[in-house]
Protein backbone atom coordinates (compact mmCIF):
# COMPACT_ATOMS: atom_id res chain seq x y z
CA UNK A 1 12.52 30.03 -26.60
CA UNK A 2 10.40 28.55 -29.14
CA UNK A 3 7.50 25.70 -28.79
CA UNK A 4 10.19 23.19 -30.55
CA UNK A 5 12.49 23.78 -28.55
CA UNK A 6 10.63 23.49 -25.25
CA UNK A 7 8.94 20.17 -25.92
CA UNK A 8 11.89 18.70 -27.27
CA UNK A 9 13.99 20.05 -23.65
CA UNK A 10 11.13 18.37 -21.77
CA UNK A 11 10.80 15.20 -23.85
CA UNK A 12 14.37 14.70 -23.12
CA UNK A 13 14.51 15.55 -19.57
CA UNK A 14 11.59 12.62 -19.47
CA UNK A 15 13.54 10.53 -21.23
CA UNK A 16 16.40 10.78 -18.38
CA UNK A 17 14.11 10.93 -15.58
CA UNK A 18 12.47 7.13 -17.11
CA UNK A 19 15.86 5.87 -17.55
CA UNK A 20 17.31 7.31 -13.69
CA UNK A 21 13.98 5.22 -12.09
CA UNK A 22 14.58 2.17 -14.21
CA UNK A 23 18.70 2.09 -13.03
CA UNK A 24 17.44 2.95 -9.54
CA UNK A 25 14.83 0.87 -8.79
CA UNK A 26 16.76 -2.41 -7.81
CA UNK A 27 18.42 -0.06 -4.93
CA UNK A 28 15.23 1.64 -4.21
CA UNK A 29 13.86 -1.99 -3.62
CA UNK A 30 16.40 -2.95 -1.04
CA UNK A 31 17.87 -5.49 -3.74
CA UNK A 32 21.62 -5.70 -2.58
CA UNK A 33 22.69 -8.99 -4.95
CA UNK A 34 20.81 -10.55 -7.78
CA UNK A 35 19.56 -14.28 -6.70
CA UNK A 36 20.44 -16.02 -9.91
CA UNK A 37 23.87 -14.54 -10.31
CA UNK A 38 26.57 -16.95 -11.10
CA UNK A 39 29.50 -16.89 -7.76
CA UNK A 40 31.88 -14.07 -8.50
CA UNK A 41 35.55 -13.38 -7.13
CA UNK A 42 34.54 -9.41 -6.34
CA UNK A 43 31.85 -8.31 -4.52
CA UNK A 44 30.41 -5.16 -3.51
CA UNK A 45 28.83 -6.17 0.17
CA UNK A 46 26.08 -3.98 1.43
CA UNK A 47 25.60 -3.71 4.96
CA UNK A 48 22.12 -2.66 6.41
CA UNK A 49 20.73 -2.12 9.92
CA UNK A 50 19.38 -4.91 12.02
CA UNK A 51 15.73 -4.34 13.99
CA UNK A 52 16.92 -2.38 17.08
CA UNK A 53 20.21 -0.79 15.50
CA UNK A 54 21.19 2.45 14.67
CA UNK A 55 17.77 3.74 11.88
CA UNK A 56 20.46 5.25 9.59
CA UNK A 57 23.57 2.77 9.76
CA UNK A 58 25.16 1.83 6.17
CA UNK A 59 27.85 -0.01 5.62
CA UNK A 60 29.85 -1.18 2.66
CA UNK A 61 32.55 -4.08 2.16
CA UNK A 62 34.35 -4.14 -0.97
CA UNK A 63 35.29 -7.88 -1.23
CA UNK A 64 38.36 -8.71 -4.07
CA UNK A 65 40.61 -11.29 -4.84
CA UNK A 66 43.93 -9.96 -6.70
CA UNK A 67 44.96 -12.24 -9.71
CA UNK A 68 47.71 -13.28 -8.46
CA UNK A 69 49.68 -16.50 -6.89
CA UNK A 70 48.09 -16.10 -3.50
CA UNK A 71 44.65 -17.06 -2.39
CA UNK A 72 44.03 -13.33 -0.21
CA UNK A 73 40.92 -11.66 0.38
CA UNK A 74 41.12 -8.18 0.86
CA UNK A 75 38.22 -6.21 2.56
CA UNK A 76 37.92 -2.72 2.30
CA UNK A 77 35.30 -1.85 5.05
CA UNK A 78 33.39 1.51 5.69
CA UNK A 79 30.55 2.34 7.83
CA UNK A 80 28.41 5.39 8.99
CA UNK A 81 26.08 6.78 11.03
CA UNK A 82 26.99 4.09 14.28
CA UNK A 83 27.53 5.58 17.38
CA UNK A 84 30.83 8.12 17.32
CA UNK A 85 34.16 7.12 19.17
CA UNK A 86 33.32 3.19 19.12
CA UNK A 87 34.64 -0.03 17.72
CA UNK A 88 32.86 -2.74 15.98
CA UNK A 89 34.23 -5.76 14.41
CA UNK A 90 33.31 -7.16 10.81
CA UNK A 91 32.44 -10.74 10.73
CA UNK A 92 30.86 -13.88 7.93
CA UNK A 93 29.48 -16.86 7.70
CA UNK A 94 29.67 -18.93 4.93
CA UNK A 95 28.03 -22.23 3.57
CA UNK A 96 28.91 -24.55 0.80
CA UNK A 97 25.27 -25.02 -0.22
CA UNK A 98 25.13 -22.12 -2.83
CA UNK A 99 21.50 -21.25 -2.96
CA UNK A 100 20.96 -17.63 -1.62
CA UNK A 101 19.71 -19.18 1.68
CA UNK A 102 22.71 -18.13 4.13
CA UNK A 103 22.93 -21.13 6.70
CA UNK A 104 25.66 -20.89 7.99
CA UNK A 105 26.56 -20.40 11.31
CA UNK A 106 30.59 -20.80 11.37
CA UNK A 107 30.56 -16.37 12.08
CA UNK A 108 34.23 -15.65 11.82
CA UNK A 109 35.31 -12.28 12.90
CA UNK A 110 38.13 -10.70 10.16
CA UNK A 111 41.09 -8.12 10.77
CA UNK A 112 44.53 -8.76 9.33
CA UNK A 113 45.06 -12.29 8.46
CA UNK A 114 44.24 -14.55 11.54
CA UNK A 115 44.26 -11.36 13.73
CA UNK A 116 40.84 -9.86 14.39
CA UNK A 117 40.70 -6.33 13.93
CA UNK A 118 38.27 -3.43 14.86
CA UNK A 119 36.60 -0.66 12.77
CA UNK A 120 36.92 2.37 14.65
CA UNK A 121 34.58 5.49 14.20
CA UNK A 122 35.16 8.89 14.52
CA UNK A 123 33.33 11.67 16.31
CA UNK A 124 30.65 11.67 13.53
CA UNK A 125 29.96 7.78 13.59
CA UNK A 126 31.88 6.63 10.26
CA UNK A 127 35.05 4.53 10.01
CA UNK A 128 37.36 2.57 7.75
CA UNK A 129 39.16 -1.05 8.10
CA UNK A 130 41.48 -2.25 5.76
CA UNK A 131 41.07 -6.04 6.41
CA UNK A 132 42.61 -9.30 4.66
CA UNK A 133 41.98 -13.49 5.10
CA UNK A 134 44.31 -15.68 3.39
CA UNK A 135 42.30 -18.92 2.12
CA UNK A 136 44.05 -22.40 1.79
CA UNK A 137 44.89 -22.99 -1.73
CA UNK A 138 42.59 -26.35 -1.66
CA UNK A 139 39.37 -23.94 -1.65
CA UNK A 140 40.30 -22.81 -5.20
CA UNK A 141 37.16 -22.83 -7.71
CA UNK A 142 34.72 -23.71 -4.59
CA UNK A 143 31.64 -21.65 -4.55
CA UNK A 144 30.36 -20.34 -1.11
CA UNK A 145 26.86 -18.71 -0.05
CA UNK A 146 28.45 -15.68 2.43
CA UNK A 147 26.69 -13.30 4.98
CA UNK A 148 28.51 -10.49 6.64
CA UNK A 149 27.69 -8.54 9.84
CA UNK A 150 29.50 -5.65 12.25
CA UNK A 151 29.11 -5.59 16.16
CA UNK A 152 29.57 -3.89 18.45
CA UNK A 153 33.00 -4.81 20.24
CA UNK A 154 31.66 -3.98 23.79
CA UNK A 155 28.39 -5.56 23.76
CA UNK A 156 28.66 -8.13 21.32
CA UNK A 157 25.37 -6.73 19.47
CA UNK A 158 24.81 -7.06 15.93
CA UNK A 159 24.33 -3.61 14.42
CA UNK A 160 24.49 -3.84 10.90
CA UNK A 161 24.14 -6.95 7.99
CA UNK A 162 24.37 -7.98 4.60
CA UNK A 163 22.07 -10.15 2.46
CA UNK A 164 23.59 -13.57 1.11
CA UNK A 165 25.70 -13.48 -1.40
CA UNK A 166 28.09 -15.77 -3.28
CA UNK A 167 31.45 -16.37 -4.13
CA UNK A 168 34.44 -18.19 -5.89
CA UNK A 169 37.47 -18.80 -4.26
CA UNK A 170 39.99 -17.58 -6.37
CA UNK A 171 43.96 -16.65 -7.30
């Protein structure tokens, strides 16, 4: 291989390493949602642990609103690394104040529809929920501050949470 060659390899391969750090670093940071982003209808919900919960517990709650006539919520929810062979329920909070300072305190636990529903792991600690919540129409174009968090179903202890994020009600 020739001295070109090489140096032009490596400047390249530095090139892609710069530009790999630079995409990473928000994630790196622990940055789950940009503060001065307008409210969006989709939302990729990251779900950390709490002080006291399981060191390597992740979660992730994909958050979409279908274009269509309805005003449903569908929540695609999957965690790892809790304890195996358990259940744990997803909840929120939301607040109309939309400032990236999650207030509120109304914590609603989700499932299908008005039915609550649990996240059940397997033997290696990860499970999967498909959840839904139907909004009343009159919450269409209202913007909401939202926090999300799993417990545990028997103890009632929070394991994992989300930063704040926001929303739009939407069809």
């Amino acid at each position: 291989m020739n001295v070109v060659t090489s140096r032009a390899r490596a400047a390249s391969l530095a090139v892609a390493v710069a530009a790999l750090t630079l995409l990473a670093a928000p994630a790196l940071a622990g940055v789950d949602a940009p503060s001065n982003a307008k409210p969006k209808s989709n939302l990729e919900v990251i779900l950390r642990p709490v002080a006291g919960g399981p060191d390597n517990g992740f979660g992730l709650v994909k958050f979409r609103q279908p274009k269509d006539a309805y005003t449903i919520i569908n929540l695609d929810v999957w965690v790892r690394d809790l304890a195996p062979n358990h259940s744990y329920y997803l909840q929120r909070a939301t607040d109309s104040d939309v400032n990236d300072d999650c207030t509120g305190t109304n914590w609603l636990t989700l499932g299908q529809g008005l039915v609550p529903k649990g996240i059940a792991t397997d033997e290696r600690g990860t499970g999967r929920a498909e959840l839904f919540r139907e909004l009343p129409a009159v919450l269409l174009g209202m913007e909401f501050d939202i926090q999300f968090r799993v417990l545990d179903a028997v103890t009632s202890a929070v394991v994992l949470e989300s930063a704040c994020y926001q929303f739009t009600v939407s069809q």
